[in-house]
C-alpha atoms as a PDB file:
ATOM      1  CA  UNK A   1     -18.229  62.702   2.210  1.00  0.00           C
ATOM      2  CA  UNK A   2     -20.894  60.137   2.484  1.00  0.00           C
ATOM      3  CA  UNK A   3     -22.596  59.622   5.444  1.00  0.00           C
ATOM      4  CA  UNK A   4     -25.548  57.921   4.752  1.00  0.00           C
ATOM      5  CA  UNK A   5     -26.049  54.032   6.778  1.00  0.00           C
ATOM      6  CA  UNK A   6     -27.185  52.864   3.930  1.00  0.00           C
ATOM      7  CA  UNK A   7     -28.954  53.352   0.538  1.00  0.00           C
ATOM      8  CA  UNK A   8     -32.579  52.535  -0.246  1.00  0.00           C
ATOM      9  CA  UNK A   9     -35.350  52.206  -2.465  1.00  0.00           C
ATOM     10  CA  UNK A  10     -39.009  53.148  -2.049  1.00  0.00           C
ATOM     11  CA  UNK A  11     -41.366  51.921  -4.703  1.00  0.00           C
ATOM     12  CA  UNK A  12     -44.881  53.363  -4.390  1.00  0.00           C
ATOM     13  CA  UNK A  13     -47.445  54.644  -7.070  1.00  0.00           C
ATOM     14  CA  UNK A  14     -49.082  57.035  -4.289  1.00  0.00           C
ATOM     15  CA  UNK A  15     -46.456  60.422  -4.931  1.00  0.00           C
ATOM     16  CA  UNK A  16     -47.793  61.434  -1.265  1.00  0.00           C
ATOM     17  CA  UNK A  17     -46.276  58.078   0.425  1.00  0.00           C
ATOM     18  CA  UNK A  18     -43.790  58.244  -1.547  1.00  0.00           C
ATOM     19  CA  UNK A  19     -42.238  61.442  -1.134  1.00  0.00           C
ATOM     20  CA  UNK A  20     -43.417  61.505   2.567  1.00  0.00           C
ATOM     21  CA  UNK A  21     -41.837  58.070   3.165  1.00  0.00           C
ATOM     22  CA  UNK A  22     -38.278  59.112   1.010  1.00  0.00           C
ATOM     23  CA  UNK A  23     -37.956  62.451   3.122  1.00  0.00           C
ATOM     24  CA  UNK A  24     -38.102  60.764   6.441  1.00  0.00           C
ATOM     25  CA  UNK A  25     -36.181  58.244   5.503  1.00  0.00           C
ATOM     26  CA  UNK A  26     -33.647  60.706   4.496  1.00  0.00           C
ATOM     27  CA  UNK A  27     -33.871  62.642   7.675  1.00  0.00           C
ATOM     28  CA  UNK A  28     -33.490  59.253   9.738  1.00  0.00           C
ATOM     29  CA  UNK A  29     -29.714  59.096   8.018  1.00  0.00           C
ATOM     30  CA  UNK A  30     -30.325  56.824   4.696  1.00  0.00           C
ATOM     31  CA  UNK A  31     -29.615  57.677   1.222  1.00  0.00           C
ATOM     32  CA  UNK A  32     -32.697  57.010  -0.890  1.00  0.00           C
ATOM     33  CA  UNK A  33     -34.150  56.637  -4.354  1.00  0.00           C
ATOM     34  CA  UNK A  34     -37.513  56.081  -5.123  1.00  0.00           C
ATOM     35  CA  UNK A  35     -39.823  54.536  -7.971  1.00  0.00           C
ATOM     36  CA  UNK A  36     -43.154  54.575  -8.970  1.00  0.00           C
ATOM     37  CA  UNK A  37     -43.289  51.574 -10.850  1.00  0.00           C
ATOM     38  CA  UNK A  38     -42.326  47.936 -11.325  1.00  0.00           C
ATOM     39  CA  UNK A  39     -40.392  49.053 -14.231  1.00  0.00           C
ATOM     40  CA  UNK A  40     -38.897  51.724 -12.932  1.00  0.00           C
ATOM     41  CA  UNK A  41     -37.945  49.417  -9.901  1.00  0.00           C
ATOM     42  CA  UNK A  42     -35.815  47.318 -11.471  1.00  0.00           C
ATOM     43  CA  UNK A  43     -34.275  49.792 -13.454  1.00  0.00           C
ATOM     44  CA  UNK A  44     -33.548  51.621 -10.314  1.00  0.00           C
ATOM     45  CA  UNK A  45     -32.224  48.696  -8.955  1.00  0.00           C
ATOM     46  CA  UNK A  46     -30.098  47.429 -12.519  1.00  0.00           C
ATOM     47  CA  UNK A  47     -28.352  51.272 -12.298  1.00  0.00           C
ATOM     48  CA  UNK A  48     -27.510  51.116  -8.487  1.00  0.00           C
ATOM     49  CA  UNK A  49     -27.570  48.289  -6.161  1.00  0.00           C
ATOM     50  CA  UNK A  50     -29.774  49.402  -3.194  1.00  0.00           C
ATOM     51  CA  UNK A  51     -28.942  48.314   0.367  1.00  0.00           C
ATOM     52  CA  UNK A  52     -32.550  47.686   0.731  1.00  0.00           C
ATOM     53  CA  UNK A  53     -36.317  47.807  -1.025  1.00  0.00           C
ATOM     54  CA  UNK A  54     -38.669  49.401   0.826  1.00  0.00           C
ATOM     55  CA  UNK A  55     -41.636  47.809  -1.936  1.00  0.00           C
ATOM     56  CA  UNK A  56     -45.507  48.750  -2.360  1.00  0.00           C
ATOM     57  CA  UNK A  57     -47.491  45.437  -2.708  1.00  0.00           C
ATOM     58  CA  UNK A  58     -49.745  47.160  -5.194  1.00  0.00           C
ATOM     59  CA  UNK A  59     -48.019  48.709  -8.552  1.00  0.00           C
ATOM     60  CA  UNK A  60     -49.770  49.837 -11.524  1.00  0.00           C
ATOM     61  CA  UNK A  61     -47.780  47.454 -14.047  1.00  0.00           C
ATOM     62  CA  UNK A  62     -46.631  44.543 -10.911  1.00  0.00           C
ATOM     63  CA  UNK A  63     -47.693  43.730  -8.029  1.00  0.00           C
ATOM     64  CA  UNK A  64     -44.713  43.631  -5.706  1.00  0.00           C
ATOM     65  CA  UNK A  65     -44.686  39.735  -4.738  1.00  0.00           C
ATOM     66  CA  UNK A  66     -43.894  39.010  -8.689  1.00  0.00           C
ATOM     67  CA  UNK A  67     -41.551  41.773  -8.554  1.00  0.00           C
ATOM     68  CA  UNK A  68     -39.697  40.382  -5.971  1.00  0.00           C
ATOM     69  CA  UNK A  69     -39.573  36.916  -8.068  1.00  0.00           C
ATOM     70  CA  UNK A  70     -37.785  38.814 -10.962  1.00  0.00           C
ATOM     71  CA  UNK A  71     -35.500  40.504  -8.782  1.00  0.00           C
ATOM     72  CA  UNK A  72     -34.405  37.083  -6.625  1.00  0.00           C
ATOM     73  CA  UNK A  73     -34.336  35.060 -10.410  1.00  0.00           C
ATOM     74  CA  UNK A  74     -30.925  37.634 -11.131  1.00  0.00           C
ATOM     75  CA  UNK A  75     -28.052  36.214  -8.953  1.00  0.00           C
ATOM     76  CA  UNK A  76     -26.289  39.518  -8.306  1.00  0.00           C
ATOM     77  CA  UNK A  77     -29.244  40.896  -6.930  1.00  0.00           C
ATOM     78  CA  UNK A  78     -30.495  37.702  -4.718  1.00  0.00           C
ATOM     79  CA  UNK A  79     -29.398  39.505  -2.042  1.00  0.00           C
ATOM     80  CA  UNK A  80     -31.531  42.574  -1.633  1.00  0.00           C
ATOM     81  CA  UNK A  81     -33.601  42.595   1.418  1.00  0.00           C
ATOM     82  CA  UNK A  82     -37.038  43.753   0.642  1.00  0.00           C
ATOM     83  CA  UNK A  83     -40.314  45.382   2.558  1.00  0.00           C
ATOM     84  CA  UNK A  84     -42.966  45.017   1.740  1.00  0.00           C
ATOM     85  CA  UNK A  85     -45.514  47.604   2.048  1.00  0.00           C
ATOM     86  CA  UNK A  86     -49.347  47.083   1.969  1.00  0.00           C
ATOM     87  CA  UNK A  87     -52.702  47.746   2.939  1.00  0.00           C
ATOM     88  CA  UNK A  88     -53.453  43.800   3.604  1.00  0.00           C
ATOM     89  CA  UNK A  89     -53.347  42.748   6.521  1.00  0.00           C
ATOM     90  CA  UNK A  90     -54.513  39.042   6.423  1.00  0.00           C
ATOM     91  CA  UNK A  91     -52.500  36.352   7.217  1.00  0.00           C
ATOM     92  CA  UNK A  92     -52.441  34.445   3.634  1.00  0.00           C
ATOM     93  CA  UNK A  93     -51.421  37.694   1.968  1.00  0.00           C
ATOM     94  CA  UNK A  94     -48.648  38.090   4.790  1.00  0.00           C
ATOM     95  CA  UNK A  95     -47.547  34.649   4.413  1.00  0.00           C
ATOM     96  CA  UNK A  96     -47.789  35.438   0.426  1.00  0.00           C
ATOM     97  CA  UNK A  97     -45.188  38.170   0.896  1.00  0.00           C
ATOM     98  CA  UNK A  98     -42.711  36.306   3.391  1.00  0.00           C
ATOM     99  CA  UNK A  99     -42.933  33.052   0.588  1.00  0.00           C
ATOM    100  CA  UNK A 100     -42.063  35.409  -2.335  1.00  0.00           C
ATOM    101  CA  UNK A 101     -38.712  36.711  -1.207  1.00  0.00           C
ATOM    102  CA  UNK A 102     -39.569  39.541   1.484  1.00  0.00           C
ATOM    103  CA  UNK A 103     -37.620  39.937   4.587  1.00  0.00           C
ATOM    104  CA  UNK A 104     -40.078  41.942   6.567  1.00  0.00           C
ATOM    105  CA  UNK A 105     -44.153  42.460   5.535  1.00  0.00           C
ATOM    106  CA  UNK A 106     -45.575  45.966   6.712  1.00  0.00           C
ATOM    107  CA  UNK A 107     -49.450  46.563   6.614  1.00  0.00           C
ATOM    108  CA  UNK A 108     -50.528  50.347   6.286  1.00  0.00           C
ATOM    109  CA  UNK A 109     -50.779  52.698   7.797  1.00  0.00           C
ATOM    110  CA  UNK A 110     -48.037  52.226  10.247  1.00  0.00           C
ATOM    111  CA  UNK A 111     -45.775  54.346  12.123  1.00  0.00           C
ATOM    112  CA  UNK A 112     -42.637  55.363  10.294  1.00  0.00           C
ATOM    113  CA  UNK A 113     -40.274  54.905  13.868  1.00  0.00           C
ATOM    114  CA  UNK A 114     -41.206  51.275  13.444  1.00  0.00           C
ATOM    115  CA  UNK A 115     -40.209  50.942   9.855  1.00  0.00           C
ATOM    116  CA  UNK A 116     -36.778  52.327  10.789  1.00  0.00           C
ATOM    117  CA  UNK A 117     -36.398  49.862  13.246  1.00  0.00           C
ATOM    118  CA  UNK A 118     -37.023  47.248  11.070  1.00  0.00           C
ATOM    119  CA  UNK A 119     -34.698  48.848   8.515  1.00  0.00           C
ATOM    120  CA  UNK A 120     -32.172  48.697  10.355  1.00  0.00           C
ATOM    121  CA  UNK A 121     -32.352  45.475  12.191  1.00  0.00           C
ATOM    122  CA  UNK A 122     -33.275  43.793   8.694  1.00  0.00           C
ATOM    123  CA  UNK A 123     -29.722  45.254   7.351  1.00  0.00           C
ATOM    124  CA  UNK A 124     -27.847  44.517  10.775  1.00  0.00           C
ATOM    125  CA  UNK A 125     -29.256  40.955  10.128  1.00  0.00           C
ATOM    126  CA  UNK A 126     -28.311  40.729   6.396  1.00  0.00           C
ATOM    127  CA  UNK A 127     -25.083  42.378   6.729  1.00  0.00           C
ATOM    128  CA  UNK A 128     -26.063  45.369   5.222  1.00  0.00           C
ATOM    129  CA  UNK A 129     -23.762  48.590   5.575  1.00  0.00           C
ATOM    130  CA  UNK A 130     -26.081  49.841   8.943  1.00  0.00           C
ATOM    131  CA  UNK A 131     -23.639  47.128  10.676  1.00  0.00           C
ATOM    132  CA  UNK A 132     -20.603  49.086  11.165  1.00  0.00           C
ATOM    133  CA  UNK A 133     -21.047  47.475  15.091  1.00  0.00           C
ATOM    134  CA  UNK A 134     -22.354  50.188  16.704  1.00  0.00           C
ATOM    135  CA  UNK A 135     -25.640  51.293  17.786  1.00  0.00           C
ATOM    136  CA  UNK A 136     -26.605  54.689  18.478  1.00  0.00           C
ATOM    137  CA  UNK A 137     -29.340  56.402  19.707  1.00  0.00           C
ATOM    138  CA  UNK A 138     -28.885  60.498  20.962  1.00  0.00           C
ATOM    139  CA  UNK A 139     -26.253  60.851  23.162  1.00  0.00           C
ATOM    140  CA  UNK A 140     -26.595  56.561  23.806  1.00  0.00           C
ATOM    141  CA  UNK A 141     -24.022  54.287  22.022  1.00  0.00           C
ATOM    142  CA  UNK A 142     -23.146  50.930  22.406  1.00  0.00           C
ATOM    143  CA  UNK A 143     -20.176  49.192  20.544  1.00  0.00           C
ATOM    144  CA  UNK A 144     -20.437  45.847  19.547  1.00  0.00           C
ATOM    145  CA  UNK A 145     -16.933  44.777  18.835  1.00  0.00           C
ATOM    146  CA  UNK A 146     -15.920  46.609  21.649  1.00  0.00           C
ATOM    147  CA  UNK A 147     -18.415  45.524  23.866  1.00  0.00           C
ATOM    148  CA  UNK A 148     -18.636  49.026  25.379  1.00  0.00           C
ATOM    149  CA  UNK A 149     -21.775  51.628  26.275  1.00  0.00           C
ATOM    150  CA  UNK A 150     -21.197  55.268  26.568  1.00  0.00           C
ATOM    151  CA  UNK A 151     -23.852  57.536  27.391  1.00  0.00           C
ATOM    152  CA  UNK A 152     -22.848  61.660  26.540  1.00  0.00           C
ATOM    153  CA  UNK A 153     -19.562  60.554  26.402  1.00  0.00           C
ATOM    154  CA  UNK A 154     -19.334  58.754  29.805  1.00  0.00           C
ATOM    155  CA  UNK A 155     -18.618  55.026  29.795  1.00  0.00           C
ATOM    156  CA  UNK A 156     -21.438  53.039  31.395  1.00  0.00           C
ATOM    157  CA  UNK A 157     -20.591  49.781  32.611  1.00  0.00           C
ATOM    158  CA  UNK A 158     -23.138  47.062  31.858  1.00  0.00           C
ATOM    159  CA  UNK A 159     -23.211  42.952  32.651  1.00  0.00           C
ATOM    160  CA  UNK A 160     -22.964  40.624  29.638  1.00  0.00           C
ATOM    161  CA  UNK A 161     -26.700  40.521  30.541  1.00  0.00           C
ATOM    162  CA  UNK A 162     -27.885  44.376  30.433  1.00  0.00           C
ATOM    163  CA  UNK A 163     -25.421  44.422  27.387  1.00  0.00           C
ATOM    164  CA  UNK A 164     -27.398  41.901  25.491  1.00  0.00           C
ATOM    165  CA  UNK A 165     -30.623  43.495  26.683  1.00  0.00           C
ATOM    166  CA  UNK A 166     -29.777  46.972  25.667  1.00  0.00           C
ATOM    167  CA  UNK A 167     -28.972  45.913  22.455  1.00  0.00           C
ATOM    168  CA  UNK A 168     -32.248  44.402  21.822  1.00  0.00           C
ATOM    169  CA  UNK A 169     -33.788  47.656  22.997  1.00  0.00           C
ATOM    170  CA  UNK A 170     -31.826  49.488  20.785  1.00  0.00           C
ATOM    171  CA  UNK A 171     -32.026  47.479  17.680  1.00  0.00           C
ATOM    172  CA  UNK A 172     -35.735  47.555  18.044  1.00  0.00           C
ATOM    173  CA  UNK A 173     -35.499  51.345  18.507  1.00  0.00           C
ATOM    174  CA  UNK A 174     -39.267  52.843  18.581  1.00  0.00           C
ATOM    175  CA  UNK A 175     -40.693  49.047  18.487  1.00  0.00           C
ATOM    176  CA  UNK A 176     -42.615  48.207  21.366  1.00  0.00           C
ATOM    177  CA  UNK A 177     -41.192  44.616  22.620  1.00  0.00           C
ATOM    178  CA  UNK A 178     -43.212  42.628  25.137  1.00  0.00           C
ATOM    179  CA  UNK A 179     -41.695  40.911  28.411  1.00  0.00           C
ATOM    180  CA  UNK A 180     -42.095  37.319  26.590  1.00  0.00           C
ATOM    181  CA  UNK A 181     -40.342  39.037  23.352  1.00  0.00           C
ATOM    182  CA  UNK A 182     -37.251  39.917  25.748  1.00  0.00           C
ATOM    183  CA  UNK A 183     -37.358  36.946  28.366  1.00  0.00           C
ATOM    184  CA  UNK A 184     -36.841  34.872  24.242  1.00  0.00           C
ATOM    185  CA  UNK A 185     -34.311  36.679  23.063  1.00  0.00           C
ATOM    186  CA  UNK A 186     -32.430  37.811  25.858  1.00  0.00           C
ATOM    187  CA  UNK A 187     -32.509  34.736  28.499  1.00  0.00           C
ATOM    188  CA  UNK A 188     -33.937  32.153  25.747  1.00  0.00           C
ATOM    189  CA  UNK A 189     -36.308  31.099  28.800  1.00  0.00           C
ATOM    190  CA  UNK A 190     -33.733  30.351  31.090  1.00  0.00           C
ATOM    191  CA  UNK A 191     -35.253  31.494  33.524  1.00  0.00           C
ATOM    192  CA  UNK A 192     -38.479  29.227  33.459  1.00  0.00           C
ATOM    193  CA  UNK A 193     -40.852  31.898  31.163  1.00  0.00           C
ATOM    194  CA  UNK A 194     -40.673  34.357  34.987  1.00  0.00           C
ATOM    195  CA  UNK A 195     -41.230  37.680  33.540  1.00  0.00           C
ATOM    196  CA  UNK A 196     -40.422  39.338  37.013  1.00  0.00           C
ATOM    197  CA  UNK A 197     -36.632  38.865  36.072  1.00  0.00           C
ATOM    198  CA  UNK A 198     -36.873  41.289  32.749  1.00  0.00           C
ATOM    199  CA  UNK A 199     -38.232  43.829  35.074  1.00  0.00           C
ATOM    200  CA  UNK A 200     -35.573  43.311  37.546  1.00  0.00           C
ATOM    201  CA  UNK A 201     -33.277  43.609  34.562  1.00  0.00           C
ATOM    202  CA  UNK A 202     -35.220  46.620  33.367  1.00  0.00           C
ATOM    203  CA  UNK A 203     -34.512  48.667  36.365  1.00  0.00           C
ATOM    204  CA  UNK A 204     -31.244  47.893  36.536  1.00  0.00           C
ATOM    205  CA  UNK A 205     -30.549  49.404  33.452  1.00  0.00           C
ATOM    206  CA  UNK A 206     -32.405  52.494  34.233  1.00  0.00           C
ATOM    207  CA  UNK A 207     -30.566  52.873  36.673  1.00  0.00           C
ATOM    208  CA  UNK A 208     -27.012  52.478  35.569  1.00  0.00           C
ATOM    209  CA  UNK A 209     -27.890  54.418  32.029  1.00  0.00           C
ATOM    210  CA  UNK A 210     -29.077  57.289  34.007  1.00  0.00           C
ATOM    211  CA  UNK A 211     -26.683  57.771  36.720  1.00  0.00           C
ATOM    212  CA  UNK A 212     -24.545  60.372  36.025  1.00  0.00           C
ATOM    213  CA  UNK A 213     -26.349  61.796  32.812  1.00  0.00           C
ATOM    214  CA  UNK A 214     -28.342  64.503  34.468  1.00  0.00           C
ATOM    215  CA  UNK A 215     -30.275  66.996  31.791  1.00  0.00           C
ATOM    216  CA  UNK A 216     -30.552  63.780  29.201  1.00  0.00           C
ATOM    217  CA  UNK A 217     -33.638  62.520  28.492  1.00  0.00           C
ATOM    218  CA  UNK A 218     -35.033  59.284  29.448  1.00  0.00           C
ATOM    219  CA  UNK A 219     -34.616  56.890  26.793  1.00  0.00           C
ATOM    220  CA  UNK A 220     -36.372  53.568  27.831  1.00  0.00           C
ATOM    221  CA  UNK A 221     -39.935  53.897  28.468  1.00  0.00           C
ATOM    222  CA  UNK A 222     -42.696  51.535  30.112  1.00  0.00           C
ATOM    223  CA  UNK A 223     -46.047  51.005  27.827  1.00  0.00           C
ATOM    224  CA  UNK A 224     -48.416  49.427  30.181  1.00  0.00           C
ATOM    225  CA  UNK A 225     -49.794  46.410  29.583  1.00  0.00           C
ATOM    226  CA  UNK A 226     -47.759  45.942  26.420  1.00  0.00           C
ATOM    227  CA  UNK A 227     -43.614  45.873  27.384  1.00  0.00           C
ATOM    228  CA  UNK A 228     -41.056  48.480  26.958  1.00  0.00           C
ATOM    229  CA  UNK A 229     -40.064  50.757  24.231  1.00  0.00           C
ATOM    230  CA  UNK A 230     -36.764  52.660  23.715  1.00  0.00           C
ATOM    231  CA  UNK A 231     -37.042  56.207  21.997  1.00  0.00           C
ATOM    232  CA  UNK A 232     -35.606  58.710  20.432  1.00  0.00           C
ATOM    233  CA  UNK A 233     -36.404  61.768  22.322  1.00  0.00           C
ATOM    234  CA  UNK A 234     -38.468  64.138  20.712  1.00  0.00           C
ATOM    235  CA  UNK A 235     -36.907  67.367  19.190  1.00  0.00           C
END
C-alpha cells in the first residue's frame, strides 16, 4: 500500500544534489522521481503527473524558467506547482522565477527542513494530496476538519486562537517565522502590530502542549532575535 503524501520531481544536472535531495525527500514521506534534464523533465512529467517539481534553474539543454513556460502552455499540466531551485539570489532573477510560473523560488544552498516546509505548505495551498486535513509532527497532530489536537494520543484542548496559531507553526514546520509573520497571519493586526500578545499566545501553548506529555520532546522552540520555530526532534 501506498503511503507516500505525495509524489515529486527533482530536476538537477548535479547527480550529488540530486540524489542527496531525492533520498531525503524520500525519507521525509514523498514518493519521488528525478531528472537530469529539461528533456527528461517533461518526459518525466508526460509519463506520470507529479504532485510537485522540485526544478534546478540551470539545465544543460533549458534553463528552468522556459521550462516552466512549456509545461504551463499544456492545459493538463497547468497545474503543477513548481520550485525552483538556484544559486541566484538577486531579486530580478527571483522575481524572474515567480513571473514564469513558480510557486516558491529557493536560492542554494539552503536547508532541506525548510524545503519540506515549503513542500508541503505549497501542496496544502494548491490542493495537492499532502492535504488530507491533518498535520502531523512526532507524536503532535492536529485535525483540521475536526478541529482537534492530540499530543501522544492525549487530546489537547486549544482556543480557536492557539488552534490557528499552531497550525501556522506546524505548516511552517522547521521555518523560522518572525513575531510580525505570526501577529499577520494569525491576528491580521488586530491587535494594533503589539507583538507582546504572540508571546502571550506563545506561552500559552507551551504550556497546554506540554502538560501532561512528560518524556516528549519540546517541539516549539525560541530563536532569539528572529521568532519561533517548530521542530522535528532530532533522532
Amino acid at each position: 500500500m501506498d503511503t507516500a503524501e505525495a509524489s515529486l520531481l527533482v530536476v538537477d544536472d548535479e547527480p550529488n544534489i540530486r540524489e542527496l535531495l531525492s533520498a531525503s525527500l524520500r525519507f521525509a514521506g514523498f514518493r519521488v522521481a528525478s531528472a537530469a534534464t529539461g528533456a527528461e523533465a517533461v518526459a518525466a512529467v508526460q509519463r506520470s503527473r507529479p504532485d510537485l517539481v522540485v526544478l534546478d534553474v540551470m539545465l544543460p539543454d533549458a534553463d528552468g524558467f522556459t521550462l516552466v513556460k512549456r509545461l504551463r502552455d499544456d492545459s493538463d499540466r497547468d497545474k503543477i506547482p513548481v520550485i525552483f531551485l538556484t544559486a541566484k539570489d538577486g531579486v530580478e532573477d527571483k522575481i524572474s522565477g515567480l513571473t514564469a510560473g513558480g510557486d516558491d523560488y529557493v536560492t542554494k544552498p539552503f536547508s532541506l527542513e525548510e524545503l519540506i516546509a515549503r513542500i508541503r505548505a505549497i501542496l496544502r495551498r494548491t490542493g495537492g494530496p499532502a492535504d488530507d486535513g491533518r498535520l502531523v509532527v512526532a507524536d503532535l497532530e492536529l485535525d483540521l476538519v475536526g478541529h482537534q489536537v492530540h499530543r501522544s494520543g492525549r487530546p489537547v484542548s486549544l482556543s480557536p486562537t492557539e488552534f490557528k496559531l499552531l497550525e501556522y507553526l506546524m505548516t511552517n514546520t522547521g521555518r523560522v517565522v518572525s513575531k510580525m509573520q505570526i501577529l499577520d497571519h494569525v491576528w491580521a493586526y488586530d491587535f494594533g502590530g503589539d507583538l507582546s500578545i504572540v508571546e502571550s499566545y506563545i506561552s500559552y501553548l507551551r504550556r497546554k502542549m506540554d502538560s501532561g506529555a512528560e518524556g516528549s520532546p519540546k517541539l516549539i522552540h525560541t530563536v532569539r532575535g528572529v521568532g519561533y520555530v517548530l521542530r522535528r526532534p532530532a533522532v
